[in-house]
N, C-alpha and C. Protein backbone atom coordinates (compact mmCIF):
# COMPACT_ATOMS: atom_id res chain seq x y z
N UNK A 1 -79.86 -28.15 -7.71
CA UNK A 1 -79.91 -28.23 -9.15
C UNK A 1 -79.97 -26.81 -9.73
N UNK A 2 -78.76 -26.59 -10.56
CA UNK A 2 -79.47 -25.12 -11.21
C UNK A 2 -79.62 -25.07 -12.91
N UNK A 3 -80.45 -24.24 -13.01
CA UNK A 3 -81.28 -24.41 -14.33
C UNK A 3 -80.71 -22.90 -14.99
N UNK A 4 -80.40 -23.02 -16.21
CA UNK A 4 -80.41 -21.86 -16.78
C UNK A 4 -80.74 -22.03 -17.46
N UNK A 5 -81.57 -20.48 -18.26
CA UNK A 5 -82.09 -19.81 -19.17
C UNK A 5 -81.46 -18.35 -20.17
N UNK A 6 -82.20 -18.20 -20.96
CA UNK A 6 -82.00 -17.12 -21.96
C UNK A 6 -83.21 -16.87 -22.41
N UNK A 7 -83.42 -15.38 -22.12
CA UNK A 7 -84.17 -14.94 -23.38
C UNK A 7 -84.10 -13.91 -24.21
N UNK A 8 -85.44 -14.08 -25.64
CA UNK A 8 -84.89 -12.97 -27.11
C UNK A 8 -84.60 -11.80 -26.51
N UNK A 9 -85.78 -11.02 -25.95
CA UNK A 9 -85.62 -9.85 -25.10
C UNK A 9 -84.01 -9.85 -24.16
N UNK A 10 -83.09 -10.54 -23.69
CA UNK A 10 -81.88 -10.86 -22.97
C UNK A 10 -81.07 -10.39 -24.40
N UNK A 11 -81.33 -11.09 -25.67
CA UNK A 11 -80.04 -10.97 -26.20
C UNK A 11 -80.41 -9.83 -27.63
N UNK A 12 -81.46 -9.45 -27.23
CA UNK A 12 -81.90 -8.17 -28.08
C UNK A 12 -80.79 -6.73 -27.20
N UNK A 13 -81.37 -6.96 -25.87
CA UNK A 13 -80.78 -5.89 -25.47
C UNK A 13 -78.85 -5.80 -25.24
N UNK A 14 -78.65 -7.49 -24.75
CA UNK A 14 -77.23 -7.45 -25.47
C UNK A 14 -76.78 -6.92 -26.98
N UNK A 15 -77.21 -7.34 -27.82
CA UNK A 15 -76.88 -7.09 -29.02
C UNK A 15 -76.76 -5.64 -29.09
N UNK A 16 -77.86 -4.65 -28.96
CA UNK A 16 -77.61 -3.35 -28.63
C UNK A 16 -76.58 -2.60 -27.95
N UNK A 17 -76.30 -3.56 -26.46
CA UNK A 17 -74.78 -2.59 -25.72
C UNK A 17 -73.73 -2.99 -26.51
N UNK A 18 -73.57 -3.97 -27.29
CA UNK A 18 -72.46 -4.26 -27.71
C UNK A 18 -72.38 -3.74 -29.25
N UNK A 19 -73.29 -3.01 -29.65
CA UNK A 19 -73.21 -2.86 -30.89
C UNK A 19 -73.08 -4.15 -32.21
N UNK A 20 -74.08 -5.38 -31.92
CA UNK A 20 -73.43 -6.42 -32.65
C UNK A 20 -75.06 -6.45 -33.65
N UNK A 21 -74.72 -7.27 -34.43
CA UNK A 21 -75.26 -7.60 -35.89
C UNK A 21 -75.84 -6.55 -36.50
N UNK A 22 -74.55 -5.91 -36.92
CA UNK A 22 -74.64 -4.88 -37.90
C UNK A 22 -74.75 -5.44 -39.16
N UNK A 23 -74.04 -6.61 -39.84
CA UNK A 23 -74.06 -6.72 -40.70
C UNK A 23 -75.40 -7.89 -41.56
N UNK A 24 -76.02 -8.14 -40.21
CA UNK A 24 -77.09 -9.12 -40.17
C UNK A 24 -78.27 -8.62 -40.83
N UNK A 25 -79.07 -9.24 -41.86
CA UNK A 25 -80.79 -8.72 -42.10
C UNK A 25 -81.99 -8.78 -41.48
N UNK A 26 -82.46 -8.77 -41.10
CA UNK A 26 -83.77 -8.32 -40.45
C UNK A 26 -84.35 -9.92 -40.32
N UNK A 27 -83.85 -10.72 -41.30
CA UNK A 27 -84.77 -11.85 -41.49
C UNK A 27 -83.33 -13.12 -40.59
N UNK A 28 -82.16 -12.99 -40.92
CA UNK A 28 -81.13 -13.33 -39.79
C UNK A 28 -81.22 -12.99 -38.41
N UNK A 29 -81.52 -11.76 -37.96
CA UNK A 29 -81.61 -11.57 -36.97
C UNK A 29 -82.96 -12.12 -36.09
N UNK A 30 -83.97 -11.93 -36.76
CA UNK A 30 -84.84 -12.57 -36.08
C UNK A 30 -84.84 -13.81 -36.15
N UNK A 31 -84.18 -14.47 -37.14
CA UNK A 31 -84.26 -16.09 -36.30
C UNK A 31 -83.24 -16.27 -35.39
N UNK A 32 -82.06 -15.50 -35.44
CA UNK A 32 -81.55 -15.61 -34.22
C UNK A 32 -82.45 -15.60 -32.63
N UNK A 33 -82.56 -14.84 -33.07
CA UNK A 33 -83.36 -14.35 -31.71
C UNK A 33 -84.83 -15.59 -31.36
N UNK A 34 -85.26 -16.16 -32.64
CA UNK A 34 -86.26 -17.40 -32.29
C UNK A 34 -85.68 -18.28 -31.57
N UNK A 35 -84.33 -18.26 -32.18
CA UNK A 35 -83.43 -19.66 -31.20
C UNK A 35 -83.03 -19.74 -30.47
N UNK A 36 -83.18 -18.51 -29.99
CA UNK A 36 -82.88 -18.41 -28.26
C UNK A 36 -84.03 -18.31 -27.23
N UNK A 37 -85.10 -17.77 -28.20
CA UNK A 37 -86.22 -18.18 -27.86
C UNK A 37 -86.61 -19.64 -27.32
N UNK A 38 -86.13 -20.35 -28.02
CA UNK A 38 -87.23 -21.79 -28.39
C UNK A 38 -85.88 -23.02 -28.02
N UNK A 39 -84.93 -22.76 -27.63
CA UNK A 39 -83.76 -23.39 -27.36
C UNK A 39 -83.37 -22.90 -26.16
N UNK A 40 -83.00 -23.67 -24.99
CA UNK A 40 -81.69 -23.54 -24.19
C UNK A 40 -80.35 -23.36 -24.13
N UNK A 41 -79.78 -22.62 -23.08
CA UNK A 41 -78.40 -22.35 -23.26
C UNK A 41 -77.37 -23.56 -23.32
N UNK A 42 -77.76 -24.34 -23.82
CA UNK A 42 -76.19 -25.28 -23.69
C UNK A 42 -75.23 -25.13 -23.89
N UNK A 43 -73.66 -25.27 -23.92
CA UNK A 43 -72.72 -25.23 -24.44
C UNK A 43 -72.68 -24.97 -25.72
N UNK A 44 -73.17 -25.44 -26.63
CA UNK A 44 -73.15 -25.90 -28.34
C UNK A 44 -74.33 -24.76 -28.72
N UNK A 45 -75.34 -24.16 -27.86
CA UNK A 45 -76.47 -23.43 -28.53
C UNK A 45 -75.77 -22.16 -28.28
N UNK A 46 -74.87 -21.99 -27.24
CA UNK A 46 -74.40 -20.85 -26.89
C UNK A 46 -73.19 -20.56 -28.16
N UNK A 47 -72.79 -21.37 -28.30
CA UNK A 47 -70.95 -21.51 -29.29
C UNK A 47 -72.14 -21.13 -30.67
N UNK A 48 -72.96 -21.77 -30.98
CA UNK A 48 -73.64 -21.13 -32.20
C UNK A 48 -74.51 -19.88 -32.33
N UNK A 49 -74.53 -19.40 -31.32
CA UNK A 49 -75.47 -18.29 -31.52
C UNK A 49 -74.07 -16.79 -31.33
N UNK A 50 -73.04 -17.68 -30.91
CA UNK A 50 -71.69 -16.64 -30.41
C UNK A 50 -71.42 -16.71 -31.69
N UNK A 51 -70.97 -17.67 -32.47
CA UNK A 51 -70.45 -17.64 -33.99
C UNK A 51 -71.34 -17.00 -34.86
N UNK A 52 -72.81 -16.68 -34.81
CA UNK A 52 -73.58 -16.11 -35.43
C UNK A 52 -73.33 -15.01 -35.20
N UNK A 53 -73.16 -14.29 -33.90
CA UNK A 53 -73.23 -12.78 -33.70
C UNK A 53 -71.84 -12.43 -34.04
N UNK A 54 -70.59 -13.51 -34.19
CA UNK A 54 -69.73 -12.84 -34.91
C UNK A 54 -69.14 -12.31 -36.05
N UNK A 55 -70.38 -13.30 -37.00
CA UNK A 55 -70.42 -13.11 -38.39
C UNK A 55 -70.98 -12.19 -38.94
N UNK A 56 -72.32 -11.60 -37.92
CA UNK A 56 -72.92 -10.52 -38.48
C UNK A 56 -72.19 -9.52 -37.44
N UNK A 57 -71.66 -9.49 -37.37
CA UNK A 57 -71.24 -8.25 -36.52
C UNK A 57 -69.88 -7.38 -37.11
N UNK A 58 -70.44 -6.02 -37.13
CA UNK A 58 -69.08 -5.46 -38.31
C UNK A 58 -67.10 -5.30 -37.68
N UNK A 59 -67.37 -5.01 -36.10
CA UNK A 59 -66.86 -5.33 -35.15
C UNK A 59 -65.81 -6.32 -34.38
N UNK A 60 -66.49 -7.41 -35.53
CA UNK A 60 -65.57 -8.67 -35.06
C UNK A 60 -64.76 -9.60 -36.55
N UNK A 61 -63.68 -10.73 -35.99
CA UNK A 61 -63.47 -11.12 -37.02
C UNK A 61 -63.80 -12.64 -36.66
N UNK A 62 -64.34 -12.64 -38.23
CA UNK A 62 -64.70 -14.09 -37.71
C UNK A 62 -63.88 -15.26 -37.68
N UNK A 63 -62.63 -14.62 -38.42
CA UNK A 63 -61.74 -15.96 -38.79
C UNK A 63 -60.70 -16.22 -37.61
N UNK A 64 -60.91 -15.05 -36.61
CA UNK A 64 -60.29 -15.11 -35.39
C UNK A 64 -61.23 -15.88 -34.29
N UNK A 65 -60.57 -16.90 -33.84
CA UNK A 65 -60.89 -17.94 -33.07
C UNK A 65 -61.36 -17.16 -31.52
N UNK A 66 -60.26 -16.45 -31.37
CA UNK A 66 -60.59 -15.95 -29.98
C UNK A 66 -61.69 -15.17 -29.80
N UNK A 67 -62.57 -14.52 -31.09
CA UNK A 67 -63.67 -13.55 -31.05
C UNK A 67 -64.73 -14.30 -30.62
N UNK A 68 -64.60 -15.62 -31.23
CA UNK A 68 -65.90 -16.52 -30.72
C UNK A 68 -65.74 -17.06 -29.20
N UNK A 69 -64.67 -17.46 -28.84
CA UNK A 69 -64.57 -17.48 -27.21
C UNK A 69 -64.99 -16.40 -26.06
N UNK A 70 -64.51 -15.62 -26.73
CA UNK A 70 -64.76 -14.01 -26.08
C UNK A 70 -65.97 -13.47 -26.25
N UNK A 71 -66.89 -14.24 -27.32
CA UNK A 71 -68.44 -13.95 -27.23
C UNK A 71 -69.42 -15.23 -26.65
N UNK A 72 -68.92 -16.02 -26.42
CA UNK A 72 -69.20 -17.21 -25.58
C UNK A 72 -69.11 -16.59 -24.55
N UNK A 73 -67.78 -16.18 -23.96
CA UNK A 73 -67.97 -15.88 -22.43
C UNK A 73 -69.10 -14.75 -22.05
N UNK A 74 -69.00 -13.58 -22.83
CA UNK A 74 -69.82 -12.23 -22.95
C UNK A 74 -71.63 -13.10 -22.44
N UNK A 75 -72.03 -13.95 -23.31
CA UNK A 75 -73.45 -14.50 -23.34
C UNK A 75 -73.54 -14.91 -22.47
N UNK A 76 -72.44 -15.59 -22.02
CA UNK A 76 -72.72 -16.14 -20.53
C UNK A 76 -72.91 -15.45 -19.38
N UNK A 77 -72.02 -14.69 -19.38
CA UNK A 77 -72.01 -13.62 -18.05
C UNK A 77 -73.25 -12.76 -18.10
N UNK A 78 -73.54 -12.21 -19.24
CA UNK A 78 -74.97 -11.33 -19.56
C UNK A 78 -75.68 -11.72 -20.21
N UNK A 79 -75.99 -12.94 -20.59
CA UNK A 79 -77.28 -13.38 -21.27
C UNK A 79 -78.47 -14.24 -20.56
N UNK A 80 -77.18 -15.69 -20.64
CA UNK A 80 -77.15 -16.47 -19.57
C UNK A 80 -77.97 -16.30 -17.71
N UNK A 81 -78.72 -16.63 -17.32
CA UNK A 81 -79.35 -16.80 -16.26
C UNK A 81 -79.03 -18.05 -15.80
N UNK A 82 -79.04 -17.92 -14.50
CA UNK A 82 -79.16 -18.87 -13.92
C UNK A 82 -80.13 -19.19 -12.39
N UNK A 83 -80.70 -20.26 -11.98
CA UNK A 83 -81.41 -20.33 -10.98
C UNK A 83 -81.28 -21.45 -10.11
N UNK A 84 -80.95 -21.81 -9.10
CA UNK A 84 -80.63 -22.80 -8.21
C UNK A 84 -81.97 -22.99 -7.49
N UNK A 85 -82.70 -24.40 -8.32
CA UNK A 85 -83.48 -24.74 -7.58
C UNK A 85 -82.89 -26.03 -6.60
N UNK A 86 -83.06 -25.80 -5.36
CA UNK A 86 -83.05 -26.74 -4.14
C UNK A 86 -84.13 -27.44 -3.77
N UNK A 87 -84.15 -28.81 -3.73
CA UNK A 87 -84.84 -30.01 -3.88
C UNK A 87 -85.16 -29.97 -1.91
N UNK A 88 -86.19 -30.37 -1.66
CA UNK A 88 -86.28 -30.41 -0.06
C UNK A 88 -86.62 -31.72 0.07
């Protein structure tokens, strides 16, 4: 069985290498970051928190489809954890 996780601290320091939510306020950004807190990575938490960082982000466009795929994958590969627990 494997379990994945995310955390704020995970996508604080993403947000930083990538230079993203520039255009975000102080009070956006931190609830971002609650909801990754207090939520799991699912499919749908990931696609919304990717569409969030593309909206605040000066960097990206949002009306381009592929920016949000391409930040879906990004979260996954570096946000995203994963852990394979084996059942005995």
């Amino acid at each position: 069985m494997v379990t994945k996780f995310w955390t704020s601290g995970g996508m604080y320091k993403f947000c930083n290498r990538h230079n993203l939510y520039t255009r975000g306020d102080t009070f956006d950004y931190s609830s971002m970051l609650e909801f990754v807190s207090t939520n799991d990575p699912t499919p749908a938490n990931v696609r919304k928190v990717a569409i969030d960082l593309v909206i605040h982000s000066d960097n990206m466009s949002y009306w381009n489809n592929g920016e949000i795929t391409r930040m879906v994958k990004l979260i996954n590969k570096e946000v995203v954890h994963k852990i394979n627990l084996e059942e005995e």
